[in-house]
PDB file of N, CA and C in Angstrom:
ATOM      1  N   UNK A   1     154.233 135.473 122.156  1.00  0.00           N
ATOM      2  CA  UNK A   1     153.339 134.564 121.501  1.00  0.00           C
ATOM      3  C   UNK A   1     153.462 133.213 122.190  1.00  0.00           C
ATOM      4  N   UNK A   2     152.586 132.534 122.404  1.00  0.00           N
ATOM      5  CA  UNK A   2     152.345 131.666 123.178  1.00  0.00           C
ATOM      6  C   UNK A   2     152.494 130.140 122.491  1.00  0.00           C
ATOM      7  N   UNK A   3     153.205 128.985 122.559  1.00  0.00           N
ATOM      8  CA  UNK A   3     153.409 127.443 121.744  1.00  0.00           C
ATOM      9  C   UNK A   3     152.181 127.485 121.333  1.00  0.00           C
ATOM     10  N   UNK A   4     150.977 127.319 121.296  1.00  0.00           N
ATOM     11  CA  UNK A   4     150.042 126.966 121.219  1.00  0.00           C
ATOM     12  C   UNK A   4     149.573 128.224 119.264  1.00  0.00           C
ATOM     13  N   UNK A   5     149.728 129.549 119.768  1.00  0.00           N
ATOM     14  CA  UNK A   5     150.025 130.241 119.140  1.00  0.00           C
ATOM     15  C   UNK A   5     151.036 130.160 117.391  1.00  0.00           C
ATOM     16  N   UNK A   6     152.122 129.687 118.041  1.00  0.00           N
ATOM     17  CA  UNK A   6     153.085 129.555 117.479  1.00  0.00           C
ATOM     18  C   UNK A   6     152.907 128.291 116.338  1.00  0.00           C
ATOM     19  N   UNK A   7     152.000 127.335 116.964  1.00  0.00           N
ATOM     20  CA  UNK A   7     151.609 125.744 116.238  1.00  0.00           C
ATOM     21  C   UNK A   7     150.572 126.331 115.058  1.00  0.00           C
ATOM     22  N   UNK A   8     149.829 127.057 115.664  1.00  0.00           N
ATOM     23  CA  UNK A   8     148.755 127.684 114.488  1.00  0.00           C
ATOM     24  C   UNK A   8     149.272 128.569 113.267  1.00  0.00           C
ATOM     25  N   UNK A   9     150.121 129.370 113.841  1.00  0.00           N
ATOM     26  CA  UNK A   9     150.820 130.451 112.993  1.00  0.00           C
ATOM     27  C   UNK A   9     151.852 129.582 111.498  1.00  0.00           C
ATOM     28  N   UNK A  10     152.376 128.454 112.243  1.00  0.00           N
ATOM     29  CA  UNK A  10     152.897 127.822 111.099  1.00  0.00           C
ATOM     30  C   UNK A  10     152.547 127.363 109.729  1.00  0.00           C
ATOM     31  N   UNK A  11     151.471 126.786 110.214  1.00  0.00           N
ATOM     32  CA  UNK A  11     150.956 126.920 108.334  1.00  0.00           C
ATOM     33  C   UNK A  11     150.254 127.534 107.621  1.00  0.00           C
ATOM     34  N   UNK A  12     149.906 128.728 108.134  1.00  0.00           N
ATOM     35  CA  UNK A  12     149.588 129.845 107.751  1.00  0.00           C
ATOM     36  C   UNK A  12     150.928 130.714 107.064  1.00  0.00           C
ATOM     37  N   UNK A  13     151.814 130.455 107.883  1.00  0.00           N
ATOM     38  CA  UNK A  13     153.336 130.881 107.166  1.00  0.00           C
ATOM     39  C   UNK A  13     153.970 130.269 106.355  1.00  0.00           C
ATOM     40  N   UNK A  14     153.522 129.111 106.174  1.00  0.00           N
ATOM     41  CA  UNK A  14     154.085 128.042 105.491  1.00  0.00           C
ATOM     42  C   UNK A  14     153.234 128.132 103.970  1.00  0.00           C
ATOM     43  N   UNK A  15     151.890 128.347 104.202  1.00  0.00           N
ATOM     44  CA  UNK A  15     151.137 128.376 102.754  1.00  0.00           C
ATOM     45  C   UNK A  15     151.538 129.849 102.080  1.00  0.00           C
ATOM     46  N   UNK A  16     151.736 130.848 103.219  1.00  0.00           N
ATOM     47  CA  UNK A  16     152.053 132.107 102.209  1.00  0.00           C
ATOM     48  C   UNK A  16     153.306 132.427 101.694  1.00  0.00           C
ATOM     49  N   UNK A  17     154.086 131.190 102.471  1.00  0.00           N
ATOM     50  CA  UNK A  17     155.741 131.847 101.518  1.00  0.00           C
ATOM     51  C   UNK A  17     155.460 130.916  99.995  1.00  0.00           C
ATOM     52  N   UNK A  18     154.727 129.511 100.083  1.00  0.00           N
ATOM     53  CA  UNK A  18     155.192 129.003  98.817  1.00  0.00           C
ATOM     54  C   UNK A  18     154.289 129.974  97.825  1.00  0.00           C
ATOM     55  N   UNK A  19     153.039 130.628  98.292  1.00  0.00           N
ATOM     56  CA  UNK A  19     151.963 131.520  97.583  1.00  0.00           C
ATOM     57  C   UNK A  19     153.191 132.681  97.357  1.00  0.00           C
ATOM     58  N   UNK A  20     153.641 133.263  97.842  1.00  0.00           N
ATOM     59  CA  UNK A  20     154.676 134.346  97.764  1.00  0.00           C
ATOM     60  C   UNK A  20     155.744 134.259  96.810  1.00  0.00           C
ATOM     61  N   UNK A  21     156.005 132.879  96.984  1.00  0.00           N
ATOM     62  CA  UNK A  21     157.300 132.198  95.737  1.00  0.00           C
ATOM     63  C   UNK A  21     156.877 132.118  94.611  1.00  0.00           C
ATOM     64  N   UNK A  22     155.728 131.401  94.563  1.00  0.00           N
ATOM     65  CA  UNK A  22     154.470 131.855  92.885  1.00  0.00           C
ATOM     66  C   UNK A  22     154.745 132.756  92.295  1.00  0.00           C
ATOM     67  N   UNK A  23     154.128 133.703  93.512  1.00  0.00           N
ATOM     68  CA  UNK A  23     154.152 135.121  93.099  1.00  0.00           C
ATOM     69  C   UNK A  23     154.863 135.758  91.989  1.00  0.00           C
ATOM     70  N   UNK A  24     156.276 135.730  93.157  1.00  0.00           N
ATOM     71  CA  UNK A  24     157.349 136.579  92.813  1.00  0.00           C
ATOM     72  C   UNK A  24     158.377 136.226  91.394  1.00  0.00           C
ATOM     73  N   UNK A  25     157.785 134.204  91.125  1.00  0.00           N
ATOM     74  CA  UNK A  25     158.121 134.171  90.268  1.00  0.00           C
ATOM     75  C   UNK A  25     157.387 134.730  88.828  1.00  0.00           C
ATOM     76  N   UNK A  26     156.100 134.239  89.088  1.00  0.00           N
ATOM     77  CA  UNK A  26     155.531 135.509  88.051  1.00  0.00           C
ATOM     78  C   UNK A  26     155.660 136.973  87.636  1.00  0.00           C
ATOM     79  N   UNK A  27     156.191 136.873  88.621  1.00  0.00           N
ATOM     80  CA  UNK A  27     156.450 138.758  88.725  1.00  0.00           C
ATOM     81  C   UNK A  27     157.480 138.700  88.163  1.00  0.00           C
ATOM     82  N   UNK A  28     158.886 137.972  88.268  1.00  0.00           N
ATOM     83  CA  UNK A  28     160.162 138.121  87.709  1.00  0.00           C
ATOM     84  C   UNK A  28     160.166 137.786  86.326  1.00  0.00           C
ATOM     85  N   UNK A  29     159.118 136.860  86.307  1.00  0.00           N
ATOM     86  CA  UNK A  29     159.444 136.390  84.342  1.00  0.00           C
ATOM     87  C   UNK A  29     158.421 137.599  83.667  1.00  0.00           C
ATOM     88  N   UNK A  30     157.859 138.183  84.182  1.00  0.00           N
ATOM     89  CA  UNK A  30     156.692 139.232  83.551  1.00  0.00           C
ATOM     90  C   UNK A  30     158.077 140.472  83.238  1.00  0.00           C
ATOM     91  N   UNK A  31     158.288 140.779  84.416  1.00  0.00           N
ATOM     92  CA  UNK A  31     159.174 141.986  84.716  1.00  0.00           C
ATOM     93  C   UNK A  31     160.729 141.933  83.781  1.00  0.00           C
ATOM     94  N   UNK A  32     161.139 140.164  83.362  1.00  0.00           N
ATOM     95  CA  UNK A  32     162.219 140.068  82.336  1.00  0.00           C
ATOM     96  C   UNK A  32     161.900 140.551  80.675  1.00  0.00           C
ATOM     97  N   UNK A  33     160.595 139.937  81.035  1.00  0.00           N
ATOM     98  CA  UNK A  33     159.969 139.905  79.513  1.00  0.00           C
ATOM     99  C   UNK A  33     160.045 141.433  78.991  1.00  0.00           C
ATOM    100  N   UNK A  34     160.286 142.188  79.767  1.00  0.00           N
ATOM    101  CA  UNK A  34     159.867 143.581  79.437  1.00  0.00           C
ATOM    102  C   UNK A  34     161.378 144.477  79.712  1.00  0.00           C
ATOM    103  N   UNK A  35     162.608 143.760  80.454  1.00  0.00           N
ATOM    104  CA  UNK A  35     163.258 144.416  80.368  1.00  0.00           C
ATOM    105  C   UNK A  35     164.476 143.712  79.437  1.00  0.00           C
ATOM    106  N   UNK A  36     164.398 142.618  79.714  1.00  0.00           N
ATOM    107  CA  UNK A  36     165.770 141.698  78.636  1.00  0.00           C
ATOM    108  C   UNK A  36     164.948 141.723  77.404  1.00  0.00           C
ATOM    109  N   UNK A  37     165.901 140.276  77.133  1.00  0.00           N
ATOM    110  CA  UNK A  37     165.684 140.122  75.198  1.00  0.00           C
ATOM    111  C   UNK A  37     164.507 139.532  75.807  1.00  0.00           C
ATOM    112  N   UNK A  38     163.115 140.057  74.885  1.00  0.00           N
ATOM    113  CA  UNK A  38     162.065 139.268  74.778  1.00  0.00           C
ATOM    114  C   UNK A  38     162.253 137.409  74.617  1.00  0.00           C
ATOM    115  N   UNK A  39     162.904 137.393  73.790  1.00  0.00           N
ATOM    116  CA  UNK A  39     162.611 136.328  72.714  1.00  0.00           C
ATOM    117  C   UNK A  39     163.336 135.263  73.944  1.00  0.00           C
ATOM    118  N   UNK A  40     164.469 135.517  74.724  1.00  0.00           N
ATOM    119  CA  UNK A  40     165.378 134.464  75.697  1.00  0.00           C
ATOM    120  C   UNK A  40     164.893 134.255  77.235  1.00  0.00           C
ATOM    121  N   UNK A  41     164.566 133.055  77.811  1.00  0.00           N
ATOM    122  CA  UNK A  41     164.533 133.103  79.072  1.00  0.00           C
ATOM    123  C   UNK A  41     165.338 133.948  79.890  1.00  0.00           C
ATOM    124  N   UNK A  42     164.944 134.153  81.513  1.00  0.00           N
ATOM    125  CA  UNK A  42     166.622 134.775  81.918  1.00  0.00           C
ATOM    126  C   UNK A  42     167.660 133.947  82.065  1.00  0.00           C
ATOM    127  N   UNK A  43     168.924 134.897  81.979  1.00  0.00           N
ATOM    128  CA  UNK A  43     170.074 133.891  81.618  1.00  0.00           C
ATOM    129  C   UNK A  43     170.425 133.168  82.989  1.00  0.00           C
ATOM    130  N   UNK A  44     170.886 131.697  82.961  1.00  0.00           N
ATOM    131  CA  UNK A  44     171.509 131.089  83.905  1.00  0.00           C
ATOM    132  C   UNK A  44     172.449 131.823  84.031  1.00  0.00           C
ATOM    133  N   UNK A  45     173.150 132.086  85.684  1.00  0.00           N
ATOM    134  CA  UNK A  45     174.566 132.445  85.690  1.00  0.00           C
ATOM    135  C   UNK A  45     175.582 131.159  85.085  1.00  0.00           C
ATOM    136  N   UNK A  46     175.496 130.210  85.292  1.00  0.00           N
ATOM    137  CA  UNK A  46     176.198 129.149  84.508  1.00  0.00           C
ATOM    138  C   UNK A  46     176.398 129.140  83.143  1.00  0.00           C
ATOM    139  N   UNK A  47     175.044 129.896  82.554  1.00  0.00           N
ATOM    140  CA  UNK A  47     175.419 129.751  80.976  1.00  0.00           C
ATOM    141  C   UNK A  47     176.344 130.538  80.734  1.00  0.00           C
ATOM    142  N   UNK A  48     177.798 130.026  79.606  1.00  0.00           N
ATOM    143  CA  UNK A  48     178.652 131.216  79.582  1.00  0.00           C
ATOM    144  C   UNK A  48     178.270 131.674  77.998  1.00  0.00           C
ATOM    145  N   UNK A  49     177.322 131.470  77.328  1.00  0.00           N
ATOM    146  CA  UNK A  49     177.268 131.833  75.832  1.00  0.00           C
ATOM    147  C   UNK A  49     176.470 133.116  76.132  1.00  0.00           C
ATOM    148  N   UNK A  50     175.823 133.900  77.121  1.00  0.00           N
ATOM    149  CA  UNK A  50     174.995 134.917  77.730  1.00  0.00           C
ATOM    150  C   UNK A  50     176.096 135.655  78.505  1.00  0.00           C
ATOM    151  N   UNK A  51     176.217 137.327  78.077  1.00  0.00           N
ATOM    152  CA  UNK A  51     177.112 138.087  79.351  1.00  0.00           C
ATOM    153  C   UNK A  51     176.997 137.729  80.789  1.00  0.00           C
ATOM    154  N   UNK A  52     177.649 138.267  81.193  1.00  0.00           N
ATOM    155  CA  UNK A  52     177.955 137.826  82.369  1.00  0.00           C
ATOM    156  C   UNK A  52     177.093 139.589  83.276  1.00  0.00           C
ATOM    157  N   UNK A  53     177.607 140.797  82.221  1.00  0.00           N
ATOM    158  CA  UNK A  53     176.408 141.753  82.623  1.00  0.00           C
ATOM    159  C   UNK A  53     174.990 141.388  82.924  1.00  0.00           C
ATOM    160  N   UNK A  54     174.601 140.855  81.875  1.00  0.00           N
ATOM    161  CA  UNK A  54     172.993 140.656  81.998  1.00  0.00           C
ATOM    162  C   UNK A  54     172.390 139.407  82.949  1.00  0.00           C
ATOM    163  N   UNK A  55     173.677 138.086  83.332  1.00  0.00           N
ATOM    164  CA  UNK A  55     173.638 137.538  84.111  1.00  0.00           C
ATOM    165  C   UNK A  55     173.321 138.068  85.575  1.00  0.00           C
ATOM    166  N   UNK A  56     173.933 138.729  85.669  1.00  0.00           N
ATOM    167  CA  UNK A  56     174.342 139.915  87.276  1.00  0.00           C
ATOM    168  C   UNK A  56     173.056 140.852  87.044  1.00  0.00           C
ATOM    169  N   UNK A  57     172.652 141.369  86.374  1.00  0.00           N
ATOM    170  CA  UNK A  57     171.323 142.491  86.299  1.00  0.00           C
ATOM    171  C   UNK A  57     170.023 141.411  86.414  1.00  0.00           C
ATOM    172  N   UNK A  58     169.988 140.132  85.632  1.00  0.00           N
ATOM    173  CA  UNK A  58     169.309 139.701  86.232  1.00  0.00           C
ATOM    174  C   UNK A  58     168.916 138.822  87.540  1.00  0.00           C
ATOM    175  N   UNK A  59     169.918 138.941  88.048  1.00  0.00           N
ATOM    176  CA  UNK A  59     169.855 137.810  89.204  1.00  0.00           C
ATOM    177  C   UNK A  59     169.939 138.808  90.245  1.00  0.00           C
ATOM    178  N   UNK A  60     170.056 140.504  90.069  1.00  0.00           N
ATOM    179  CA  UNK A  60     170.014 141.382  91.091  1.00  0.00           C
ATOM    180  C   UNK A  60     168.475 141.640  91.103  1.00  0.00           C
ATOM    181  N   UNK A  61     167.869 141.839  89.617  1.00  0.00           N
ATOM    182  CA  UNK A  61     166.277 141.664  89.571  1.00  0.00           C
ATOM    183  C   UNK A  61     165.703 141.106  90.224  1.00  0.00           C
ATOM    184  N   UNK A  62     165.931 139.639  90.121  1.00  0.00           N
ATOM    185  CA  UNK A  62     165.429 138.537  90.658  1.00  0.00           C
ATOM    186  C   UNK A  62     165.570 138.543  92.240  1.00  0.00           C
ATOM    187  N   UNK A  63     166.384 139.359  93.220  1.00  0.00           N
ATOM    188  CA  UNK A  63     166.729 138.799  94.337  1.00  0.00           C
ATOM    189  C   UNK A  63     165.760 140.373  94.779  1.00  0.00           C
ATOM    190  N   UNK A  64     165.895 141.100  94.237  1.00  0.00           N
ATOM    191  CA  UNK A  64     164.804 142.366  94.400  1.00  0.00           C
ATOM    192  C   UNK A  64     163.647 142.292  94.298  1.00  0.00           C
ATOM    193  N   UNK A  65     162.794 141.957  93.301  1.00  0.00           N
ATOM    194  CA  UNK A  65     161.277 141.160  93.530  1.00  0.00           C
ATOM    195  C   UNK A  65     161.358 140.242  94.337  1.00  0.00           C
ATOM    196  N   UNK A  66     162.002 139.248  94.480  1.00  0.00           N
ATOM    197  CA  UNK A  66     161.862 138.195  95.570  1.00  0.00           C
ATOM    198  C   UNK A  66     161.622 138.680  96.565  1.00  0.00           C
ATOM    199  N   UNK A  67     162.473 139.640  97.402  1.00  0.00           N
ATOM    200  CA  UNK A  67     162.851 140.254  98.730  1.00  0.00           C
ATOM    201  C   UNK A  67     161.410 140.674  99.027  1.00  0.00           C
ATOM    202  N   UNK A  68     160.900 142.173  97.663  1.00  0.00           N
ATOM    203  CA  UNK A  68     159.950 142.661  97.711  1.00  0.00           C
ATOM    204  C   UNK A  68     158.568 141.600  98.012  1.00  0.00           C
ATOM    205  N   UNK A  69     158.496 140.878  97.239  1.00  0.00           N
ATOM    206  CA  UNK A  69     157.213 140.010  97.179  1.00  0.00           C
ATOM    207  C   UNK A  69     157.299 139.412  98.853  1.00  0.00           C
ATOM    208  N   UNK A  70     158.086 138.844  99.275  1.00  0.00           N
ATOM    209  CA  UNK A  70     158.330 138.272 100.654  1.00  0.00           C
ATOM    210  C   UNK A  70     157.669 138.512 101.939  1.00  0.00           C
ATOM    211  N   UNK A  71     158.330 140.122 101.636  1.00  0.00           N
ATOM    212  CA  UNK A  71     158.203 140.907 102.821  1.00  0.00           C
ATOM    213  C   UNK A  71     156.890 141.170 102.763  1.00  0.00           C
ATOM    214  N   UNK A  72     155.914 141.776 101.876  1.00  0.00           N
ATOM    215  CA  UNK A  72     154.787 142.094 101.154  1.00  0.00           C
ATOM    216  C   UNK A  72     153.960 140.614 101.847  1.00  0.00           C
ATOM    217  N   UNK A  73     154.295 139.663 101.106  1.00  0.00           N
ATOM    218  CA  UNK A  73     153.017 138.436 102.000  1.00  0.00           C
ATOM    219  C   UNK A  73     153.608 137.876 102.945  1.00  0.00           C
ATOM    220  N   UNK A  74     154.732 138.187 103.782  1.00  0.00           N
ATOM    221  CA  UNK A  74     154.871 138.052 105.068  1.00  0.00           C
ATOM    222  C   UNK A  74     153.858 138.755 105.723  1.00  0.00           C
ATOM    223  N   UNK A  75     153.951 139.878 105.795  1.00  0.00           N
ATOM    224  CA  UNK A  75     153.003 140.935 106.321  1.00  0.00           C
ATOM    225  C   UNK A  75     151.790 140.779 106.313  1.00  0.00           C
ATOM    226  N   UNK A  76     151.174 140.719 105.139  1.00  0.00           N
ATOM    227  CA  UNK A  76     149.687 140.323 104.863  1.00  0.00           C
ATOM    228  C   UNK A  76     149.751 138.991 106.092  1.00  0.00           C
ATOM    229  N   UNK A  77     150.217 138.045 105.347  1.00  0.00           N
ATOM    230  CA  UNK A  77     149.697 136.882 106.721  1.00  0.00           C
ATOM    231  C   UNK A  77     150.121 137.073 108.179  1.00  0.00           C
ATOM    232  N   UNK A  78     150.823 137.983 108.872  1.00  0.00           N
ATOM    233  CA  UNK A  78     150.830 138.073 109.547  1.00  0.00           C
ATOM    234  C   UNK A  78     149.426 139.173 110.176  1.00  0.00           C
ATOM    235  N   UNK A  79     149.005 140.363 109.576  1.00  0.00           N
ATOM    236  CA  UNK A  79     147.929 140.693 109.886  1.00  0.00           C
ATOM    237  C   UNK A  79     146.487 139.816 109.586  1.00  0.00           C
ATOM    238  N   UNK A  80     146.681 139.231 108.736  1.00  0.00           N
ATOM    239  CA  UNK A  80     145.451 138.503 108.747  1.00  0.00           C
ATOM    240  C   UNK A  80     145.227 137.790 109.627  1.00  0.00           C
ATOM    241  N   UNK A  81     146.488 137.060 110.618  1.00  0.00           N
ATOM    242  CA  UNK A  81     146.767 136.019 111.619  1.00  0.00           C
ATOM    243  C   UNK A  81     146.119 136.872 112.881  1.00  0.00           C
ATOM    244  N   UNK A  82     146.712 138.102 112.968  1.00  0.00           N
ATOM    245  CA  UNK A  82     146.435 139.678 113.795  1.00  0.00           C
ATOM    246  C   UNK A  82     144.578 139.404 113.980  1.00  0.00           C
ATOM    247  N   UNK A  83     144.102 139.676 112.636  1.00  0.00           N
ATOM    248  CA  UNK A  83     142.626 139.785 113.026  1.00  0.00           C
ATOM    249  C   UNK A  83     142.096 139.304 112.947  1.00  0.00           C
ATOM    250  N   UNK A  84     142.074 137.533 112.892  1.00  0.00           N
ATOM    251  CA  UNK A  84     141.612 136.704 113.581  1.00  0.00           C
ATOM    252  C   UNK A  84     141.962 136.315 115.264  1.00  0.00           C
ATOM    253  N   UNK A  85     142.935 136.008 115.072  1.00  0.00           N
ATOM    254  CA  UNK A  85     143.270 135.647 116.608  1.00  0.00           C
ATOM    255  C   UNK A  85     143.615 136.803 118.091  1.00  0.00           C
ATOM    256  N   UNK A  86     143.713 137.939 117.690  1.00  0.00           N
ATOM    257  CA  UNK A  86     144.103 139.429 118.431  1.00  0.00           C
ATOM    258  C   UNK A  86     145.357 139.259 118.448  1.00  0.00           C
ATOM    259  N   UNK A  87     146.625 138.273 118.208  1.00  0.00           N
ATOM    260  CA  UNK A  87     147.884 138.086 118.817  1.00  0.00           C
ATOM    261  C   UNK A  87     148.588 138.490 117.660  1.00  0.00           C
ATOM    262  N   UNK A  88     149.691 139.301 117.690  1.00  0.00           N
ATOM    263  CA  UNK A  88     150.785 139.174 117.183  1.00  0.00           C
ATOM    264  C   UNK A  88     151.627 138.243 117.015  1.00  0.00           C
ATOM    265  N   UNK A  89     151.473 137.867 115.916  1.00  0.00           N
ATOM    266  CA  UNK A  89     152.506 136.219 115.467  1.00  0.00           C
ATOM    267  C   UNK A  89     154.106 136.631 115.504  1.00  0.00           C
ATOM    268  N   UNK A  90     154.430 137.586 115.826  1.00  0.00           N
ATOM    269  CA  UNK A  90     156.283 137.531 116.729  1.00  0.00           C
ATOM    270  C   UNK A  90     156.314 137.355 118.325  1.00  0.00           C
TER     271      UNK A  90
END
C-alpha cells in the first residue's frame, strides 16, 4: 500500500473503530440485560459489594463482543476501502 494510500485509509479507520465501539457497546449492555440481573448495570470489577464471579463473566463478555464487533467493522471498512479504491488497505 502506497503513503498516499495509507493517508486516505486513516480516517476511514478511524471513523469505523469509534462506529465499532458504539456498536459493541450496545451490544454488551443489550446482551447483559438478558444474561445478568436485569434490574443492575454490569458490575465494576472495583465494586466489591458485586461477586467477583459475575465480575469475571462479565468482563470476559465484554472483551468477547468487543473483539467480535472489531474484527467484524474492521473488515467491512477495509472492503469497502477495497471497492472503491482497487487497493488493499494492508
Amino acid at each position: 500500500m502506497s503513503a498516499l494510500s495509507k493517508v486516505m485509509y486513516m480516517p476511514l479507520q478511524i471513523a469505523t473503530s469509534v462506529a465499532g465501539g458504539l456498536l459493541a457497546g450496545a451490544a454488551f449492555n443489550q446482551v447483559w440485560k438478558r444474561v445478568g440481573d436485569s434490574s443492575e448495570p454490569p458490575p465494576n470489577p472495583k465494586d466489591l459489594t458485586r461477586s467477583g464471579r459475575q465480575a469475571l463473566v462479565a468482563a470476559g463478555l465484554q472483551g468477547l463482543i468487543f473483539g467480535l464487533v472489531k474484527a467484524a467493522v474492521d473488515r467491512a471498512g477495509a472492503r469497502g476501502y477495497r471497492a472503491v479504491t482497487r487497493q488493499n488497505p494492508t
